[in-house]
N, C-alpha and C. Protein backbone atom coordinates (compact mmCIF):
# COMPACT_ATOMS: atom_id res chain seq x y z
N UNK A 1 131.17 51.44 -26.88
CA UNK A 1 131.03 50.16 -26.22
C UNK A 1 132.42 49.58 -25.98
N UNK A 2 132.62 49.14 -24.87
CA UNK A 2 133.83 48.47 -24.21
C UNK A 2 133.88 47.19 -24.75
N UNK A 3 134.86 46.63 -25.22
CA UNK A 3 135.24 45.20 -25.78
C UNK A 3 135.32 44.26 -24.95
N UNK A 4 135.26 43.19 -24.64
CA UNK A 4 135.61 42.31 -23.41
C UNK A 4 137.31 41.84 -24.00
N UNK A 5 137.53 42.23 -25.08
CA UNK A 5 139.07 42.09 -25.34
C UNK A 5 140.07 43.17 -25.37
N UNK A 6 141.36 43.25 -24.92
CA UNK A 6 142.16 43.85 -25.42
C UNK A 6 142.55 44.98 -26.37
N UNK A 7 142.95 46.20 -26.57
CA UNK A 7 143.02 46.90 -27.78
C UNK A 7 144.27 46.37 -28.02
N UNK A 8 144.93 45.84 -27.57
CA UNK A 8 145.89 45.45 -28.79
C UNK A 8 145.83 44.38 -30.09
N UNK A 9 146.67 44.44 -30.67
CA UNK A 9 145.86 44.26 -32.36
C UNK A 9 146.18 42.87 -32.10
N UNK A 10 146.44 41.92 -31.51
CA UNK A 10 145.75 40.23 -31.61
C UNK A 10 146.07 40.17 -30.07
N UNK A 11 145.41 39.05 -30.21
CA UNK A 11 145.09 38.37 -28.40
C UNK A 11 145.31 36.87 -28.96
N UNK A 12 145.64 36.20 -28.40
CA UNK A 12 145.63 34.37 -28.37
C UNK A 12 144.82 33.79 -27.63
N UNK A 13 144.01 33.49 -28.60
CA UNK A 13 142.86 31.72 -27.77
C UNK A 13 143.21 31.16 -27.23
N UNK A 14 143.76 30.65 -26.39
CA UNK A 14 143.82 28.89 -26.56
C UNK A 14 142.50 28.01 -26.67
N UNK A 15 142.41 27.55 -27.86
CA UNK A 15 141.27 27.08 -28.24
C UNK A 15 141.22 25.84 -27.38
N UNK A 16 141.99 25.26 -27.17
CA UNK A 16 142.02 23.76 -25.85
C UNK A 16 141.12 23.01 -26.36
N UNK A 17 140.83 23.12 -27.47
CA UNK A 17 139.03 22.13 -27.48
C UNK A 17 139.29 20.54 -27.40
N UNK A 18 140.81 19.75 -27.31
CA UNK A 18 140.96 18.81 -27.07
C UNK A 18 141.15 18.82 -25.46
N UNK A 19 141.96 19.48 -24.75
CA UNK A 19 142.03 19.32 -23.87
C UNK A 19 140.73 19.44 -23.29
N UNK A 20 140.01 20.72 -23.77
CA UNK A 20 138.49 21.06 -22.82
C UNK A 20 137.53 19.77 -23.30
N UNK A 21 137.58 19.26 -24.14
CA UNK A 21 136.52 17.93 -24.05
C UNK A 21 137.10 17.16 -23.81
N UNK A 22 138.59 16.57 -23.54
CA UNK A 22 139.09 15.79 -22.20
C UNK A 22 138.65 16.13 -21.17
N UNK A 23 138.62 16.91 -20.64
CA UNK A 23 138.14 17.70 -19.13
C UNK A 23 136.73 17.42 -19.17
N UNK A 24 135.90 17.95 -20.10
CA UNK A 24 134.35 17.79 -20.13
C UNK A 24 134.22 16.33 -20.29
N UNK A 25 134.67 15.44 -21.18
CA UNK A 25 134.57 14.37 -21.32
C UNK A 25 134.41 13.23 -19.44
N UNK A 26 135.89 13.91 -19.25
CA UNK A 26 135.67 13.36 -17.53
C UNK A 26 134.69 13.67 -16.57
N UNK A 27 134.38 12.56 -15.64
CA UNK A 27 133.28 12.46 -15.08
C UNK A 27 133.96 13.67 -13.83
N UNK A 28 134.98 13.58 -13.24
CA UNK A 28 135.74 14.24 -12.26
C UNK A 28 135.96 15.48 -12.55
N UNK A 29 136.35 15.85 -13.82
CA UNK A 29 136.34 17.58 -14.46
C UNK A 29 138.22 17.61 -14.35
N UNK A 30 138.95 16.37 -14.41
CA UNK A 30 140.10 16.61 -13.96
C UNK A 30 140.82 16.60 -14.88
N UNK A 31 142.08 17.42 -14.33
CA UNK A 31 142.69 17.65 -16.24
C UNK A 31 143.78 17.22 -15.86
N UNK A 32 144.01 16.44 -17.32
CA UNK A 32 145.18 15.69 -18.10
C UNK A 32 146.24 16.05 -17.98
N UNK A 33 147.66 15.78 -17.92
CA UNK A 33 149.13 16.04 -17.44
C UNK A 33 149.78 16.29 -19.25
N UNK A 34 148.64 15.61 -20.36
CA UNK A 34 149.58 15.98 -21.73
C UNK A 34 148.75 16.79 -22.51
N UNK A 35 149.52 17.06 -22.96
CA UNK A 35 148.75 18.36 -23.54
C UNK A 35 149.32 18.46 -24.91
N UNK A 36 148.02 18.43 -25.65
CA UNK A 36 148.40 18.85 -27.17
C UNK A 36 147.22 19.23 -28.16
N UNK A 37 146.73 20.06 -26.86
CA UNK A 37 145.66 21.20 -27.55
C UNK A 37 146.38 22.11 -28.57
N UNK A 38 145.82 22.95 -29.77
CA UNK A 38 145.55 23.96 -30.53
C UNK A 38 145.73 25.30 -29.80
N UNK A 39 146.38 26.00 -30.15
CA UNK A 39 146.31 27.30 -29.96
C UNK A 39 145.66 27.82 -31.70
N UNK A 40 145.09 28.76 -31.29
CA UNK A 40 144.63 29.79 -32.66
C UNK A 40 144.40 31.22 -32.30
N UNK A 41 145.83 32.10 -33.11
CA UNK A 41 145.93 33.40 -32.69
C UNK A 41 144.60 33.90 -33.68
N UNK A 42 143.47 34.95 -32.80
CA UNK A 42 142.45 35.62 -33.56
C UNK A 42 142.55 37.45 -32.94
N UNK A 43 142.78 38.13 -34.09
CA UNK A 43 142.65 39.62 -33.65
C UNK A 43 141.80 40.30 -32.97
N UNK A 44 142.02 40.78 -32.07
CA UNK A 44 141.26 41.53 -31.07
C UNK A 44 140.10 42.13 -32.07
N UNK A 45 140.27 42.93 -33.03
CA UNK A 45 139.42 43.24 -34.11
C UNK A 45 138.16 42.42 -34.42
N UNK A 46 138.45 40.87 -34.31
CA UNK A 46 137.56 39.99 -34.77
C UNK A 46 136.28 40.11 -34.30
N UNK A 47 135.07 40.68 -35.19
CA UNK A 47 133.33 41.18 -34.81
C UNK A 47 133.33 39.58 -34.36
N UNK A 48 133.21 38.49 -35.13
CA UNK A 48 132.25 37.15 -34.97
C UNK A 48 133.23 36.58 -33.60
N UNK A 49 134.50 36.64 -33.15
CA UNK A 49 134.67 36.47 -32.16
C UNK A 49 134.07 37.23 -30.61
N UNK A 50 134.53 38.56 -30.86
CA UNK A 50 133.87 39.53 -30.17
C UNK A 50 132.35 39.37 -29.80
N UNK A 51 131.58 38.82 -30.73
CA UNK A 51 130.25 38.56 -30.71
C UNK A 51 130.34 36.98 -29.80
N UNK A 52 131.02 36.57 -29.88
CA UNK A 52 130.83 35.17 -29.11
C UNK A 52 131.25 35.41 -27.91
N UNK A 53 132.06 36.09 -27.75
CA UNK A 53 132.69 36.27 -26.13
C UNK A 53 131.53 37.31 -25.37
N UNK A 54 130.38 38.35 -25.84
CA UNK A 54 129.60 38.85 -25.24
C UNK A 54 128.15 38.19 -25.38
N UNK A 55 128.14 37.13 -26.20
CA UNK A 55 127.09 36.23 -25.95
C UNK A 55 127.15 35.22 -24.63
N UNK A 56 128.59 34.73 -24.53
CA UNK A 56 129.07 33.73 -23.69
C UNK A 56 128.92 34.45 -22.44
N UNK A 57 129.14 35.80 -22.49
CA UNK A 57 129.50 36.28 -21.07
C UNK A 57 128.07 37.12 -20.68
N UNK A 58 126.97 37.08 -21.66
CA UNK A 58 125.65 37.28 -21.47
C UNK A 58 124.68 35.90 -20.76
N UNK A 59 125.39 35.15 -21.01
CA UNK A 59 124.53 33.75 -20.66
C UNK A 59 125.48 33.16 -19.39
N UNK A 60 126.09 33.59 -18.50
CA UNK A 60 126.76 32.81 -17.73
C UNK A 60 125.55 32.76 -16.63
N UNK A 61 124.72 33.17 -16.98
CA UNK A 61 123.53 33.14 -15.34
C UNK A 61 123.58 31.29 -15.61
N UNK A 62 123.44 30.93 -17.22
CA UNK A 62 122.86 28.98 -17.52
C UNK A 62 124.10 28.57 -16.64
N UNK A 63 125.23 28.92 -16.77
CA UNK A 63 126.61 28.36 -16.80
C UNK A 63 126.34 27.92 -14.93
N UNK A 64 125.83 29.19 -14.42
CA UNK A 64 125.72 29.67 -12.65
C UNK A 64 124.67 28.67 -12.08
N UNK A 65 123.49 28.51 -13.24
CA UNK A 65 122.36 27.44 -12.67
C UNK A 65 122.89 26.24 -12.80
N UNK A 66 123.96 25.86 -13.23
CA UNK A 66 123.80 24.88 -13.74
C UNK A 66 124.47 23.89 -12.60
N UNK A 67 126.42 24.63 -12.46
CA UNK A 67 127.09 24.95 -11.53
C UNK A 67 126.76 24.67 -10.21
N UNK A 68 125.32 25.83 -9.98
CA UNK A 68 125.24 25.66 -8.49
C UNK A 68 124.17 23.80 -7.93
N UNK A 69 123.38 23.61 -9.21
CA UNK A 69 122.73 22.94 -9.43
C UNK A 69 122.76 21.95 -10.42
N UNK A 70 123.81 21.05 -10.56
CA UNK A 70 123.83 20.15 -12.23
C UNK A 70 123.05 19.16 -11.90
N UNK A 71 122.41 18.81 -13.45
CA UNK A 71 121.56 17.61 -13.13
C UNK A 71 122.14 16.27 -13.16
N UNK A 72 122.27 15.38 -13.04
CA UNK A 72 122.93 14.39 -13.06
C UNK A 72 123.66 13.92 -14.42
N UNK A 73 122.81 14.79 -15.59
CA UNK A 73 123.40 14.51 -16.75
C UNK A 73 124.52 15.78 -17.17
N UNK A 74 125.03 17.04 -16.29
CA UNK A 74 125.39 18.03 -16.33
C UNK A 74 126.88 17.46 -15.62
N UNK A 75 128.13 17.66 -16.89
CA UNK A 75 129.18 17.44 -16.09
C UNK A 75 130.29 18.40 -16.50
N UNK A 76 131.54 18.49 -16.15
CA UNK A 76 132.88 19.37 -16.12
C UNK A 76 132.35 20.40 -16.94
N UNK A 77 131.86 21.19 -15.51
CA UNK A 77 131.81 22.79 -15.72
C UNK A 77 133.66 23.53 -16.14
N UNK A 78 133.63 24.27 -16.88
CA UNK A 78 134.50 24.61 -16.93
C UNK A 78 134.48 26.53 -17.95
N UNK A 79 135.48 27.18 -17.73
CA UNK A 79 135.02 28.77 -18.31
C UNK A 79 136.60 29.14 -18.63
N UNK A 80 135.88 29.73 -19.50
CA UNK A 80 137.49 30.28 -20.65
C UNK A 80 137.57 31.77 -19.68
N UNK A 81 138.79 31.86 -19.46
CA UNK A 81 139.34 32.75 -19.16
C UNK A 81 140.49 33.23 -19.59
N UNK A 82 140.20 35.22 -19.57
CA UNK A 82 141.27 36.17 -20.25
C UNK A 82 142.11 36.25 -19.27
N UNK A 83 143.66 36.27 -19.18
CA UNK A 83 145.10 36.50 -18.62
C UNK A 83 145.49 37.60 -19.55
N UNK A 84 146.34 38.54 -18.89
CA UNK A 84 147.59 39.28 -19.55
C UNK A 84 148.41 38.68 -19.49
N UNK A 85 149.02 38.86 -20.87
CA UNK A 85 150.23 38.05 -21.02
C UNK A 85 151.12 39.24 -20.83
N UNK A 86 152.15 38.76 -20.59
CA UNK A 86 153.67 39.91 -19.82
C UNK A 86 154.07 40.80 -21.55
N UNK A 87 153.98 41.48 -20.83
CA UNK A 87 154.40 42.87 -22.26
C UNK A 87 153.13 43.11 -22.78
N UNK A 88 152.06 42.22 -23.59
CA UNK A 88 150.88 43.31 -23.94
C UNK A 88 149.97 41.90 -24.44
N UNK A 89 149.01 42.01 -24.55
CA UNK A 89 147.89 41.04 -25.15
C UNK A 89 146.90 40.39 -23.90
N UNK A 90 146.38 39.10 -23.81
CA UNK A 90 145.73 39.01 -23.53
C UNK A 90 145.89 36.63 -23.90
N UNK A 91 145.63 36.23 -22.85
CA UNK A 91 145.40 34.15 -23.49
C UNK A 91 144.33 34.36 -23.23
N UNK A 92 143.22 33.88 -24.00
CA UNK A 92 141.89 33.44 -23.49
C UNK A 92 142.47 31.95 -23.04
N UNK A 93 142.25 30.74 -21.81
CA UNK A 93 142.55 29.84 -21.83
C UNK A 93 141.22 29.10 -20.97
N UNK A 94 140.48 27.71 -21.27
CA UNK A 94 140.09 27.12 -20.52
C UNK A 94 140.44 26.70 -19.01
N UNK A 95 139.51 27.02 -18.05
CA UNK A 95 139.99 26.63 -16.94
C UNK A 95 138.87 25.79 -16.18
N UNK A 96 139.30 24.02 -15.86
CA UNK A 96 138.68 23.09 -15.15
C UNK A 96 138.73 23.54 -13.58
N UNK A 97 137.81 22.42 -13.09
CA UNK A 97 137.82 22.46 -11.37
C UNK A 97 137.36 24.18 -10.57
N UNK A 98 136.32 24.72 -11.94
CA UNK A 98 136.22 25.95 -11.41
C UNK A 98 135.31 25.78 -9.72
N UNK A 99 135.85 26.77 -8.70
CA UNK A 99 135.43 27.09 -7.74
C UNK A 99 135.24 28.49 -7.62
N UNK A 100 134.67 28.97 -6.43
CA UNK A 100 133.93 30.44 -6.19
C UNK A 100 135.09 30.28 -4.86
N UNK A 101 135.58 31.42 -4.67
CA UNK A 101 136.55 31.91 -3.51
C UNK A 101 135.87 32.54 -2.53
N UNK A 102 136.16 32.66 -1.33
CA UNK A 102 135.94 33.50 -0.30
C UNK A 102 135.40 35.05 -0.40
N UNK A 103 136.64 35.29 -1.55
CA UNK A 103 136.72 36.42 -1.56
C UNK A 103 135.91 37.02 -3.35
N UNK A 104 135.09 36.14 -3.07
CA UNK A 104 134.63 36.60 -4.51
C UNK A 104 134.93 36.70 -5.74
N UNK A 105 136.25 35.88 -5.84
CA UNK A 105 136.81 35.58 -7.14
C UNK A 105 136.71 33.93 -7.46
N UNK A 106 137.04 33.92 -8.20
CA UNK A 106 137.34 32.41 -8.86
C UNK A 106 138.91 32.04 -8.88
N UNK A 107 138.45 30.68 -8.99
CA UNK A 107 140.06 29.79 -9.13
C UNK A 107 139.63 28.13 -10.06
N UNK A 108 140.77 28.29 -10.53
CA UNK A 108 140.48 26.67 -11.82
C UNK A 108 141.47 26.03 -11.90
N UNK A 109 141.50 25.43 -12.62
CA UNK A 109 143.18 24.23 -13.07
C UNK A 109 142.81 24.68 -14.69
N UNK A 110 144.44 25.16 -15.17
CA UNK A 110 144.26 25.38 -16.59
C UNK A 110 144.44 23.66 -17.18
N UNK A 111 142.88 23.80 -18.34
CA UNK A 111 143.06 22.93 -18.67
C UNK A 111 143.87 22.55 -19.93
N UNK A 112 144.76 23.46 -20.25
CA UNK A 112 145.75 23.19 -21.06
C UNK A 112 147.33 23.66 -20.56
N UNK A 113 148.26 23.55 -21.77
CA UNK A 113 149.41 24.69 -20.73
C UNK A 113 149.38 26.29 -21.54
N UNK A 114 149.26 27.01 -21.07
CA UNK A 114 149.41 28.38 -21.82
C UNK A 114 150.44 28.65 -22.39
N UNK A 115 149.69 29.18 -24.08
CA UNK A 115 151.38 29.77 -24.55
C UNK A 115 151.96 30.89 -24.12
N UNK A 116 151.08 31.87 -23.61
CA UNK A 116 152.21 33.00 -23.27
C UNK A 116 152.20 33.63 -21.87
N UNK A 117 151.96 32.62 -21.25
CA UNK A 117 151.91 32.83 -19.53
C UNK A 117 152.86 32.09 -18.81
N UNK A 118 154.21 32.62 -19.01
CA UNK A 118 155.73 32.02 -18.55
C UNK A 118 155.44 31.01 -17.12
N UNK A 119 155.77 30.25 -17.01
CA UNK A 119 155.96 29.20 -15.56
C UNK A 119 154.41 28.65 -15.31
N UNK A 120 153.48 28.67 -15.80
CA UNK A 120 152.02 28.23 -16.25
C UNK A 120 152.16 26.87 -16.83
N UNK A 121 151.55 25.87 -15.99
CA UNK A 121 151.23 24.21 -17.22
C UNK A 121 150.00 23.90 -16.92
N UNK A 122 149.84 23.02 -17.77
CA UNK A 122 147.97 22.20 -17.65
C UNK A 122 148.19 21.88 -16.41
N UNK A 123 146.85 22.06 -15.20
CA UNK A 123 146.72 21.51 -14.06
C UNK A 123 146.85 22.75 -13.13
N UNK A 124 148.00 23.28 -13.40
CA UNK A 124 148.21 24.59 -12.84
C UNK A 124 146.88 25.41 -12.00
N UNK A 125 146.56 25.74 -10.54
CA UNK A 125 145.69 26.49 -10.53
C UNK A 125 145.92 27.88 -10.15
N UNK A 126 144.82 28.30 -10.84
CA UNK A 126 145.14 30.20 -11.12
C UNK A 126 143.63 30.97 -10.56
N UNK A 127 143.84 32.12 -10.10
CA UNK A 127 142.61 32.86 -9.86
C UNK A 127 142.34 34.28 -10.53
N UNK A 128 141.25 34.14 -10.83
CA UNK A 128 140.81 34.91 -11.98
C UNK A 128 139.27 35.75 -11.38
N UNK A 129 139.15 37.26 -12.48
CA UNK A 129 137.81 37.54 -11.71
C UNK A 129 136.39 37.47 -12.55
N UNK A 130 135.42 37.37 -11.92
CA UNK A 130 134.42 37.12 -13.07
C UNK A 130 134.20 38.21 -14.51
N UNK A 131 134.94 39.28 -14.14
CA UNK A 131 135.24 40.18 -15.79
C UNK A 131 135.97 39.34 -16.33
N UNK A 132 136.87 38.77 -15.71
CA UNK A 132 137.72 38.04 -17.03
C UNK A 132 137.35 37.42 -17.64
N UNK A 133 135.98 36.35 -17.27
CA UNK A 133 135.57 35.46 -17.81
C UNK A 133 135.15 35.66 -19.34
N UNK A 134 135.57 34.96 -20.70
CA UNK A 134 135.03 34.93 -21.67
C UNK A 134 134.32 34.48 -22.30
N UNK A 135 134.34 32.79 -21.56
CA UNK A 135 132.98 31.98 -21.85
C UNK A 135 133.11 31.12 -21.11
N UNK A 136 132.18 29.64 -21.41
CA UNK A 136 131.83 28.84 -20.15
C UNK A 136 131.12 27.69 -21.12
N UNK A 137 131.06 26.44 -20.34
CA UNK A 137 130.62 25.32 -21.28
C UNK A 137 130.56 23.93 -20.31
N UNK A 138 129.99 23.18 -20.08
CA UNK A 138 129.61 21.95 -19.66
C UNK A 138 129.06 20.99 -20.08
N UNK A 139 128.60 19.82 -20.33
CA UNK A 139 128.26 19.05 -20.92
C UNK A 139 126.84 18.50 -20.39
N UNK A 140 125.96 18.17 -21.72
CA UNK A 140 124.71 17.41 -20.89
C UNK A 140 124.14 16.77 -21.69
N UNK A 141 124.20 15.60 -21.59
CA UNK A 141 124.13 14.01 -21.96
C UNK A 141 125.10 14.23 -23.47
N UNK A 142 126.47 14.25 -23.00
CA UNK A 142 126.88 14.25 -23.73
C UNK A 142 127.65 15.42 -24.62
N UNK A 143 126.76 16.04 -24.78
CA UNK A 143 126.75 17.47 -25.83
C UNK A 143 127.84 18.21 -25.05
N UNK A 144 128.57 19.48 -25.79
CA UNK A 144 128.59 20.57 -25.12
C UNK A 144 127.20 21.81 -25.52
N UNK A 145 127.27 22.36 -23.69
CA UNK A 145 126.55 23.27 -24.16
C UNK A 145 126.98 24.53 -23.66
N UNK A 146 127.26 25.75 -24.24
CA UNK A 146 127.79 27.24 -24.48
C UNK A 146 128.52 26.89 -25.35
N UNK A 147 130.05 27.47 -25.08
CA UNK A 147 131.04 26.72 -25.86
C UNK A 147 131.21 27.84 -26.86
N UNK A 148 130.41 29.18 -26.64
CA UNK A 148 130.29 30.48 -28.16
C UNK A 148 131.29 30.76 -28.71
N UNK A 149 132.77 30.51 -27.84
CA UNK A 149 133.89 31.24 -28.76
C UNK A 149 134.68 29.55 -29.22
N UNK A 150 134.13 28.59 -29.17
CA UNK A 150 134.81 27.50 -30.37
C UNK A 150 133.96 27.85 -31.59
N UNK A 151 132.69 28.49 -31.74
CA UNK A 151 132.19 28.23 -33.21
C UNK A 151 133.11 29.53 -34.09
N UNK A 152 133.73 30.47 -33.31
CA UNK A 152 133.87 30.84 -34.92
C UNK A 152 135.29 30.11 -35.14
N UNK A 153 135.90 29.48 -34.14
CA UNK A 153 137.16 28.95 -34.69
C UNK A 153 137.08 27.29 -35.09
N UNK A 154 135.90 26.47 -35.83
CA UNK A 154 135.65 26.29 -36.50
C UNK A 154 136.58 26.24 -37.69
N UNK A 155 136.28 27.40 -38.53
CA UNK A 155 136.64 27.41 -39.97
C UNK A 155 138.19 27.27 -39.85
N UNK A 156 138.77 27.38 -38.50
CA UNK A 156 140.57 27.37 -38.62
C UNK A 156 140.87 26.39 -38.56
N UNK A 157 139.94 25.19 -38.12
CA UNK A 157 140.74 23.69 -37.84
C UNK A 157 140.23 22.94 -39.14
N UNK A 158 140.97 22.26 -39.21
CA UNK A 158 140.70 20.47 -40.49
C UNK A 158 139.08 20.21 -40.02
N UNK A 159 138.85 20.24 -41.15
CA UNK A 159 137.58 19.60 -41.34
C UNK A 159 136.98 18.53 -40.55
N UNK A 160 137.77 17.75 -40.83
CA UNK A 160 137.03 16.55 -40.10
C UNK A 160 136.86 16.87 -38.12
N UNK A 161 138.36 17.74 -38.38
CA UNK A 161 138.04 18.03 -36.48
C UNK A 161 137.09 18.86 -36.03
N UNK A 162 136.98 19.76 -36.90
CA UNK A 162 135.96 20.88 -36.52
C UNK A 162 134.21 20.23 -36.82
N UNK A 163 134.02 19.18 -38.24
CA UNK A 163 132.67 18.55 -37.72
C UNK A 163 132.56 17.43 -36.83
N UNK A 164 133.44 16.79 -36.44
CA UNK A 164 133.69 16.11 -34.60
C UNK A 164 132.95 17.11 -34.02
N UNK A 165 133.63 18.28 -33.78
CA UNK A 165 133.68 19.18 -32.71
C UNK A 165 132.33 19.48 -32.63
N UNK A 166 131.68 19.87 -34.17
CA UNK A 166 130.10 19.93 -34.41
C UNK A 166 129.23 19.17 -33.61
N UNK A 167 129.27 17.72 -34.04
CA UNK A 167 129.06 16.73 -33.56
C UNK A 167 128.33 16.39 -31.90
N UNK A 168 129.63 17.32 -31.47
CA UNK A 168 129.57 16.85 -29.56
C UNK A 168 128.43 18.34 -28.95
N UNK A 169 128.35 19.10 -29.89
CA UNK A 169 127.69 20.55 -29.56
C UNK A 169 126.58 20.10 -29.56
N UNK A 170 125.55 20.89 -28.24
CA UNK A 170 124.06 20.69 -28.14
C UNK A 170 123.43 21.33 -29.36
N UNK A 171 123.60 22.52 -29.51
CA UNK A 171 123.41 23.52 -30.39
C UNK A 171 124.12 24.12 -31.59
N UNK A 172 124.71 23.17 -32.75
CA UNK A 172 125.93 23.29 -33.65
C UNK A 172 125.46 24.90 -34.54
């Protein structure tokens, strides 16, 4: 079985989960100029990550209904996406203002700034293809809902941020 990550022995999140519920939080999906999201390096190795990124990328049909169709309580679609970083690895990074291209790819505004994607800042837009995608998340009344690869990083943040983070999830 093919990994949706990298064989090299770590890859970097950017977990963004401040910036991405700034972004989700907004009614516009528009992202913020400061940035002082979390990064959390997790090894390509990681099963409970690995398991979240092929759950996330099993369910993007909700992400697609939702997208093509939000309900009025459905806001800042937004989908984590994998980059190579220059020399070897892999950013997973949130990306706002997702659109569908002409040409069958996608394009977003990163909603954070990437750590290892040289000349890259929050806002920045980049195009990406739907393999890259790792997960996906939007909000409805409130909640997030997908969101599979923040639960296992969870146990890496302070307590109190990670049951916030609980908190705003449809499905904790």
């Amino acid at each position: 079985m093919t990994s949706a990550l990298s064989t090299c022995s770590k890859f970097v999140v950017a977990a963004a989960v401040a910036a991405a519920l700034s972004v989700l939080g907004s009614p516009t999906g528009a992202v913020r100029a400061e940035d002082r999201s979390p990064v959390i390096d997790v090894s390509s190795a990681n099963a409970e990550m690995n398991a979240a990124i092929a759950k996330g990328r099993a369910t993007l049909p909700t992400f697609w209904a939702s997208y093509a169709a939000p309900k009025p309580s459905e806001t800042g679609h937004s989908l984590k996406v994998r980059f190579s970083k220059p020399g070897n690895g892999n950013e997973h990074i949130w990306m706002a203002e997702v659109k569908k291209t002409a040409d069958g790819r996608y394009s977003g505004r990163f909603a954070n700034t990437p750590r290892d994607l040289p000349g890259k800042r929050a806002g920045d837009v980049a195009e990406f293809k739907e393999a890259d995608i790792s997960d996906w998340m939007f909000t409805r009344n409130g909640k997030i809902v997908g969101g599979e690869t923040i639960r296992p990083l969870l146990k890496s943040m302070p307590k109190a941020d990670a049951d916030a983070l609980r908190a705003r999830m449809e499905t904790p």
